[in-house]
Structure formats: C-alpha cells, structure tokens
PDB file of N, CA and C in Angstrom:
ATOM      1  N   UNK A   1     -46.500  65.191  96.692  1.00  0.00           N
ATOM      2  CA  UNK A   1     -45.703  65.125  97.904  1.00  0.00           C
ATOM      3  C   UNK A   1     -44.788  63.894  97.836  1.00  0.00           C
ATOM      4  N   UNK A   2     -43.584  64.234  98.349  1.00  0.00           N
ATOM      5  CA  UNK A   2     -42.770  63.086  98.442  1.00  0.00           C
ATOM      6  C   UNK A   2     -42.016  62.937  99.684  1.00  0.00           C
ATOM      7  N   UNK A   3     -41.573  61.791  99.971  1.00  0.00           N
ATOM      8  CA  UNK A   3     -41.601  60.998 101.349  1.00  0.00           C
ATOM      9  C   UNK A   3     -40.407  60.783 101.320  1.00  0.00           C
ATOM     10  N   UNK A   4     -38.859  61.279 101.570  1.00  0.00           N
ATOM     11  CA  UNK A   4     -37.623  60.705 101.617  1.00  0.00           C
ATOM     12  C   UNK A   4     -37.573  60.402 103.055  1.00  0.00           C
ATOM     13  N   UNK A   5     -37.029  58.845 102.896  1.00  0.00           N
ATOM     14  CA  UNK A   5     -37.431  57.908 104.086  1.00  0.00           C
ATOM     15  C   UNK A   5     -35.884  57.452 104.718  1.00  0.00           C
ATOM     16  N   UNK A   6     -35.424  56.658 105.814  1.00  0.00           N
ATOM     17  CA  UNK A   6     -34.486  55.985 106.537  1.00  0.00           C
ATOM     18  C   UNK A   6     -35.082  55.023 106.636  1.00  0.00           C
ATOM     19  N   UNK A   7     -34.410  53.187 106.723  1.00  0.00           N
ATOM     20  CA  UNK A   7     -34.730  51.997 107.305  1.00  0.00           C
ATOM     21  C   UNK A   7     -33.658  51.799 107.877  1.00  0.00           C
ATOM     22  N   UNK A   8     -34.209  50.740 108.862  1.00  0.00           N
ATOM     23  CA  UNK A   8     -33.008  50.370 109.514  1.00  0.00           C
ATOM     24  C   UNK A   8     -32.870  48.902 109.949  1.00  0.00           C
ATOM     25  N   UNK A   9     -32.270  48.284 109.968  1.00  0.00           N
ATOM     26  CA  UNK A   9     -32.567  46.684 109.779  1.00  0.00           C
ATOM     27  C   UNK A   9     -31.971  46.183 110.701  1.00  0.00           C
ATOM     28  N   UNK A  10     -32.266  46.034 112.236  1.00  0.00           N
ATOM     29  CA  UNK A  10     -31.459  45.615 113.261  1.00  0.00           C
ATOM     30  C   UNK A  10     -30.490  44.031 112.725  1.00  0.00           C
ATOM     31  N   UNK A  11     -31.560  43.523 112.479  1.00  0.00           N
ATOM     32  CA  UNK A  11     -30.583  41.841 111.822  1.00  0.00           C
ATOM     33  C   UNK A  11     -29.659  42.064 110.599  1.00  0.00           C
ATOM     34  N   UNK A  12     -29.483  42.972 109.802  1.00  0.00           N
ATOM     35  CA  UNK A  12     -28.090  43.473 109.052  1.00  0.00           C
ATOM     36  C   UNK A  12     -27.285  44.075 109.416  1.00  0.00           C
ATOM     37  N   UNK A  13     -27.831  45.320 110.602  1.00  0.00           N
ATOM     38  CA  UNK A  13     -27.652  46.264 110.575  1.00  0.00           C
ATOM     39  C   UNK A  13     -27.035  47.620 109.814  1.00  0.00           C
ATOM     40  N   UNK A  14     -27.930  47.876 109.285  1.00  0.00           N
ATOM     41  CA  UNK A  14     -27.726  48.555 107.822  1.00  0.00           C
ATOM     42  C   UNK A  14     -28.819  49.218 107.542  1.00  0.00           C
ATOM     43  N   UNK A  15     -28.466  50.320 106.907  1.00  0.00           N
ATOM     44  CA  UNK A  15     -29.787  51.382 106.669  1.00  0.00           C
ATOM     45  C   UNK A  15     -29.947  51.394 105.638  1.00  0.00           C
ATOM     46  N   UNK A  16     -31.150  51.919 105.046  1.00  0.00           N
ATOM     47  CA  UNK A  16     -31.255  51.720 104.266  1.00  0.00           C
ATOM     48  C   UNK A  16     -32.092  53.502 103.336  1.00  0.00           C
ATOM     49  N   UNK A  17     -31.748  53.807 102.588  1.00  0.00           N
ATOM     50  CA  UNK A  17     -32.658  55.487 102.231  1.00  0.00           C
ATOM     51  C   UNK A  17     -33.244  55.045 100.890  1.00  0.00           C
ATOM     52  N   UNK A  18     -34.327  55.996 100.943  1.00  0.00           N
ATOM     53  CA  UNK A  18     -35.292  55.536  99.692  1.00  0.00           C
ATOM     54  C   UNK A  18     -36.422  56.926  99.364  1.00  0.00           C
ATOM     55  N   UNK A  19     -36.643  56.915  98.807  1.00  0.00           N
ATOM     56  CA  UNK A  19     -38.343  58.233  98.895  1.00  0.00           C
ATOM     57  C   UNK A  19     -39.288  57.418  97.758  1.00  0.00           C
ATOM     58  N   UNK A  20     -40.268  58.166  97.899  1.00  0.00           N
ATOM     59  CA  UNK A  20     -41.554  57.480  97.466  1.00  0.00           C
ATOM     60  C   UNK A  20     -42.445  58.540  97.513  1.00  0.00           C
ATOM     61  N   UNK A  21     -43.587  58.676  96.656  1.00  0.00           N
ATOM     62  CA  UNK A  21     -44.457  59.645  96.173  1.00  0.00           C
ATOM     63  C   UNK A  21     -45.804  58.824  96.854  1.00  0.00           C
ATOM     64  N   UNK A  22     -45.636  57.554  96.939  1.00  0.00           N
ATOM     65  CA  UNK A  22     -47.025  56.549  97.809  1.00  0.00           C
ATOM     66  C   UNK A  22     -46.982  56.775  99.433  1.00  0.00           C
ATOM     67  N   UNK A  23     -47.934  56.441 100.139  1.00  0.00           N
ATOM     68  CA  UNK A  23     -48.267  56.210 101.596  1.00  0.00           C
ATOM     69  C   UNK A  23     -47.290  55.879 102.071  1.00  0.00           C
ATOM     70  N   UNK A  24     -46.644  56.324 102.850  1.00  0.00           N
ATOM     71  CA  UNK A  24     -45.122  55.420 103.562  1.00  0.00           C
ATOM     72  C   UNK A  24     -45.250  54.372 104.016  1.00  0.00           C
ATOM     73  N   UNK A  25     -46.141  54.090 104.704  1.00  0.00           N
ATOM     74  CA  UNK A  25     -46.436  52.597 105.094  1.00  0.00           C
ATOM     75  C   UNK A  25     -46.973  51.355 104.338  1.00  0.00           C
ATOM     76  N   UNK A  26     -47.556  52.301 103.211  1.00  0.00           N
ATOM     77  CA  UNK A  26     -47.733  51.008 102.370  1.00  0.00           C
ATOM     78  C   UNK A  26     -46.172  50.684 101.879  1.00  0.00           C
ATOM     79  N   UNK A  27     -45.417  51.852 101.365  1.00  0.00           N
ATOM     80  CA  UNK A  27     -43.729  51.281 101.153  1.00  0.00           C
ATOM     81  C   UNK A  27     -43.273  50.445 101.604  1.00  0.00           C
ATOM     82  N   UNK A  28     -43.527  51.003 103.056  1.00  0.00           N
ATOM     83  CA  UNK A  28     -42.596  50.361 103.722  1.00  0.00           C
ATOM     84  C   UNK A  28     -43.167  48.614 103.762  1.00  0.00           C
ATOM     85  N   UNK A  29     -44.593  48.427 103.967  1.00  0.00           N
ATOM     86  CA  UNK A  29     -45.085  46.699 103.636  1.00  0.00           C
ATOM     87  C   UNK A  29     -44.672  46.246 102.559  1.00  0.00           C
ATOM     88  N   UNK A  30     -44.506  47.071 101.041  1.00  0.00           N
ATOM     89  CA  UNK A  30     -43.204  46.369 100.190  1.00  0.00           C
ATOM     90  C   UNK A  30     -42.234  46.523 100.437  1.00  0.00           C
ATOM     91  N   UNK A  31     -41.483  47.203 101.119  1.00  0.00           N
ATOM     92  CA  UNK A  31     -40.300  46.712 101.664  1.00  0.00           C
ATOM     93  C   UNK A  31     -40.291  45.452 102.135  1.00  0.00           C
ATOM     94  N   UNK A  32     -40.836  44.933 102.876  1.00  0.00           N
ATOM     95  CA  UNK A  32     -41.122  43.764 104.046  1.00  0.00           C
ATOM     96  C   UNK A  32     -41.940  42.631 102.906  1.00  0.00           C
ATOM     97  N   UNK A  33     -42.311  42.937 101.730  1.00  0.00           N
ATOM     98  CA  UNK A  33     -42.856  41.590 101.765  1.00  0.00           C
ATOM     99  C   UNK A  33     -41.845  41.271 100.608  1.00  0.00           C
ATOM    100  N   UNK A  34     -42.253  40.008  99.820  1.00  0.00           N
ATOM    101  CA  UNK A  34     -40.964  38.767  98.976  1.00  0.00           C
ATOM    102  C   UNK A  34     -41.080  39.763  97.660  1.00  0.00           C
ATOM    103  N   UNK A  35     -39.609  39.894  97.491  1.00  0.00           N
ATOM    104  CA  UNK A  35     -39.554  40.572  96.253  1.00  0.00           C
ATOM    105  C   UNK A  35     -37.625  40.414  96.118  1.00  0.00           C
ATOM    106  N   UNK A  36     -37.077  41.090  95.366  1.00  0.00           N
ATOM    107  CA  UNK A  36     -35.621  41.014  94.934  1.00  0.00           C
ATOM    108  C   UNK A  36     -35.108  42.367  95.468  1.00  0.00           C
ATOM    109  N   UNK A  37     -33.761  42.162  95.561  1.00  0.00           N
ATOM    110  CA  UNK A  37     -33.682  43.505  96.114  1.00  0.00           C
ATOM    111  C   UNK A  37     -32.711  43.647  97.474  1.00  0.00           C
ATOM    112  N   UNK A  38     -32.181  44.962  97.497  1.00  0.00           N
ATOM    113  CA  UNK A  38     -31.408  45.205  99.130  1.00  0.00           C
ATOM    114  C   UNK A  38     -31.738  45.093  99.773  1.00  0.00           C
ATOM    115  N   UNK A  39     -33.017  45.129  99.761  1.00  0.00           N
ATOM    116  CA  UNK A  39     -34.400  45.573 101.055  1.00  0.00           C
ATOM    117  C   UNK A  39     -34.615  43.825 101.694  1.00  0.00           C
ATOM    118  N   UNK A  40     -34.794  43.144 100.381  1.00  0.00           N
ATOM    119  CA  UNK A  40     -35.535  41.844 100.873  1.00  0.00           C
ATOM    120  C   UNK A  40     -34.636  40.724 101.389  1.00  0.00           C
ATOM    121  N   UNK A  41     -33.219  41.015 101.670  1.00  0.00           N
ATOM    122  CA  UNK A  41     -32.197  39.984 102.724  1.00  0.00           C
ATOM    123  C   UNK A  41     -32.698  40.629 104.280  1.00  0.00           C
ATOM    124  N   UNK A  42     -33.673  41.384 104.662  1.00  0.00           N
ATOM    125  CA  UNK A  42     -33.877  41.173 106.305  1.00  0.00           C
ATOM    126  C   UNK A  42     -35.364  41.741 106.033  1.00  0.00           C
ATOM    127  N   UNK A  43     -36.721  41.384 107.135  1.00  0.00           N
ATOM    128  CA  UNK A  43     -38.024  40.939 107.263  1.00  0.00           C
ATOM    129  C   UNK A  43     -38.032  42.041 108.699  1.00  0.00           C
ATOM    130  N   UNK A  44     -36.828  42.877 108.755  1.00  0.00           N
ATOM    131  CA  UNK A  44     -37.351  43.763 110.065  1.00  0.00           C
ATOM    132  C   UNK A  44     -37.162  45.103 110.005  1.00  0.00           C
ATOM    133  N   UNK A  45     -37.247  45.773 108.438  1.00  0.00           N
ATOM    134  CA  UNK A  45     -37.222  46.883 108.375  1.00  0.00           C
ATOM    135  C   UNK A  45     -38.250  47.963 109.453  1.00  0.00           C
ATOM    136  N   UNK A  46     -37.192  48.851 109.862  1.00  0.00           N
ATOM    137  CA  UNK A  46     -38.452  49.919 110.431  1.00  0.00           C
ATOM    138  C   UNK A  46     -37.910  50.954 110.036  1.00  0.00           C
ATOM    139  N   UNK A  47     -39.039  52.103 110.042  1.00  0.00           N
ATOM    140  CA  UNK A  47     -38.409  53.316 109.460  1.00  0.00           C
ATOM    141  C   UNK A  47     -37.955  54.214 110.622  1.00  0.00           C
ATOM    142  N   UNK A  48     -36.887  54.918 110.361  1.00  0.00           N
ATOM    143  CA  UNK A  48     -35.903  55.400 111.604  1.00  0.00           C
ATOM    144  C   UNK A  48     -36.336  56.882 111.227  1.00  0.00           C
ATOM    145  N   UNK A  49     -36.457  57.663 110.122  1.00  0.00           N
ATOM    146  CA  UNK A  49     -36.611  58.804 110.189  1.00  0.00           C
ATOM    147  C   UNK A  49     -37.413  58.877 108.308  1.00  0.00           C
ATOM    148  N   UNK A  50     -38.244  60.197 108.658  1.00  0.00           N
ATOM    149  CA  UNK A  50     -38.997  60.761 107.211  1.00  0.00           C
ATOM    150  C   UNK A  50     -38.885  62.510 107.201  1.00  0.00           C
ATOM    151  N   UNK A  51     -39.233  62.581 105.964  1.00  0.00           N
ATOM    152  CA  UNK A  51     -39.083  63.843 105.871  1.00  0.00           C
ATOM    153  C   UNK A  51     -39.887  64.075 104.583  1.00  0.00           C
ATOM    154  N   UNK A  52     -40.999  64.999 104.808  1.00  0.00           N
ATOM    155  CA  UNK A  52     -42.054  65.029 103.129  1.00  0.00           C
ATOM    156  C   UNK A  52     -41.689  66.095 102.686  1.00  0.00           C
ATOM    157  N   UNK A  53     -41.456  65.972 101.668  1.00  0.00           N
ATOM    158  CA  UNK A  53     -41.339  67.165 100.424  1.00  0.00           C
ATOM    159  C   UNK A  53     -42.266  67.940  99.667  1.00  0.00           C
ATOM    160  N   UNK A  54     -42.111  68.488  99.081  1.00  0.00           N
ATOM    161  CA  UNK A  54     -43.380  69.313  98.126  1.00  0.00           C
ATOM    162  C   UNK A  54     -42.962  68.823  96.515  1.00  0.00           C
ATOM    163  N   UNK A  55     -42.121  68.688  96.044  1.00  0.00           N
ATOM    164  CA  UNK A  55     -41.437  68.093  95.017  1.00  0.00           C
ATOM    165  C   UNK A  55     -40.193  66.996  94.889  1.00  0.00           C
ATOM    166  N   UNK A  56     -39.858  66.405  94.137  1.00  0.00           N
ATOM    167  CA  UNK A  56     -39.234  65.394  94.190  1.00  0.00           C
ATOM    168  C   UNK A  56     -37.432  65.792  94.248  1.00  0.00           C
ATOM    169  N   UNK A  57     -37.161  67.111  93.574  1.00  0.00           N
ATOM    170  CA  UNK A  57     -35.541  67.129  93.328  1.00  0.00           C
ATOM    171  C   UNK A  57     -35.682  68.006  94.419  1.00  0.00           C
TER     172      UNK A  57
END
C-alpha cells in the first residue's frame, strides 16, 4: 500500500507532495525532525490531504 500525501507549512506557506509505502505518521515525524531537505526549512508541517493506493505507479 502506498500513501500519496499533501503538507502544508503555514510558516512558508508552501505545500509540499510526497508518498510513502511506511505509516504516514511516522513520515510525516521525519518530515518534522533535523535532516536536509525542502521539508526541513519549516517545523510545522501538517498533512492537508492522503490518498492510499494499492500500488505505487
């Protein structure tokens, strides 16, 4: 199963799309914690919308 996701970053404001085959919420806590990346210039990602798949393409 796969998880194509929305963030949304009120302090950039800027979204952000991504999918993931892991727990969404664990994603989304790497999203949020110190790492490199688009994701890691704002600490207030939330996810705005999901949608699970059965396969990845």
């Amino acid at each position: 199963m796969f998880h194509v996701y929305i963030l949304f970053s009120r302090s950039q404001d800027k979204y952000y799309v991504g999918y993931t085959s892991m727990v969404l919420e664990e994603r989304l806590r790497r999203h949020l914690s110190t790492h490199k990346g688009f994701t890691a210039r704002a600490k207030d990602w939330a996810i705005v919308y999901s949608e699970l798949f059965d396969q990845k393409s």
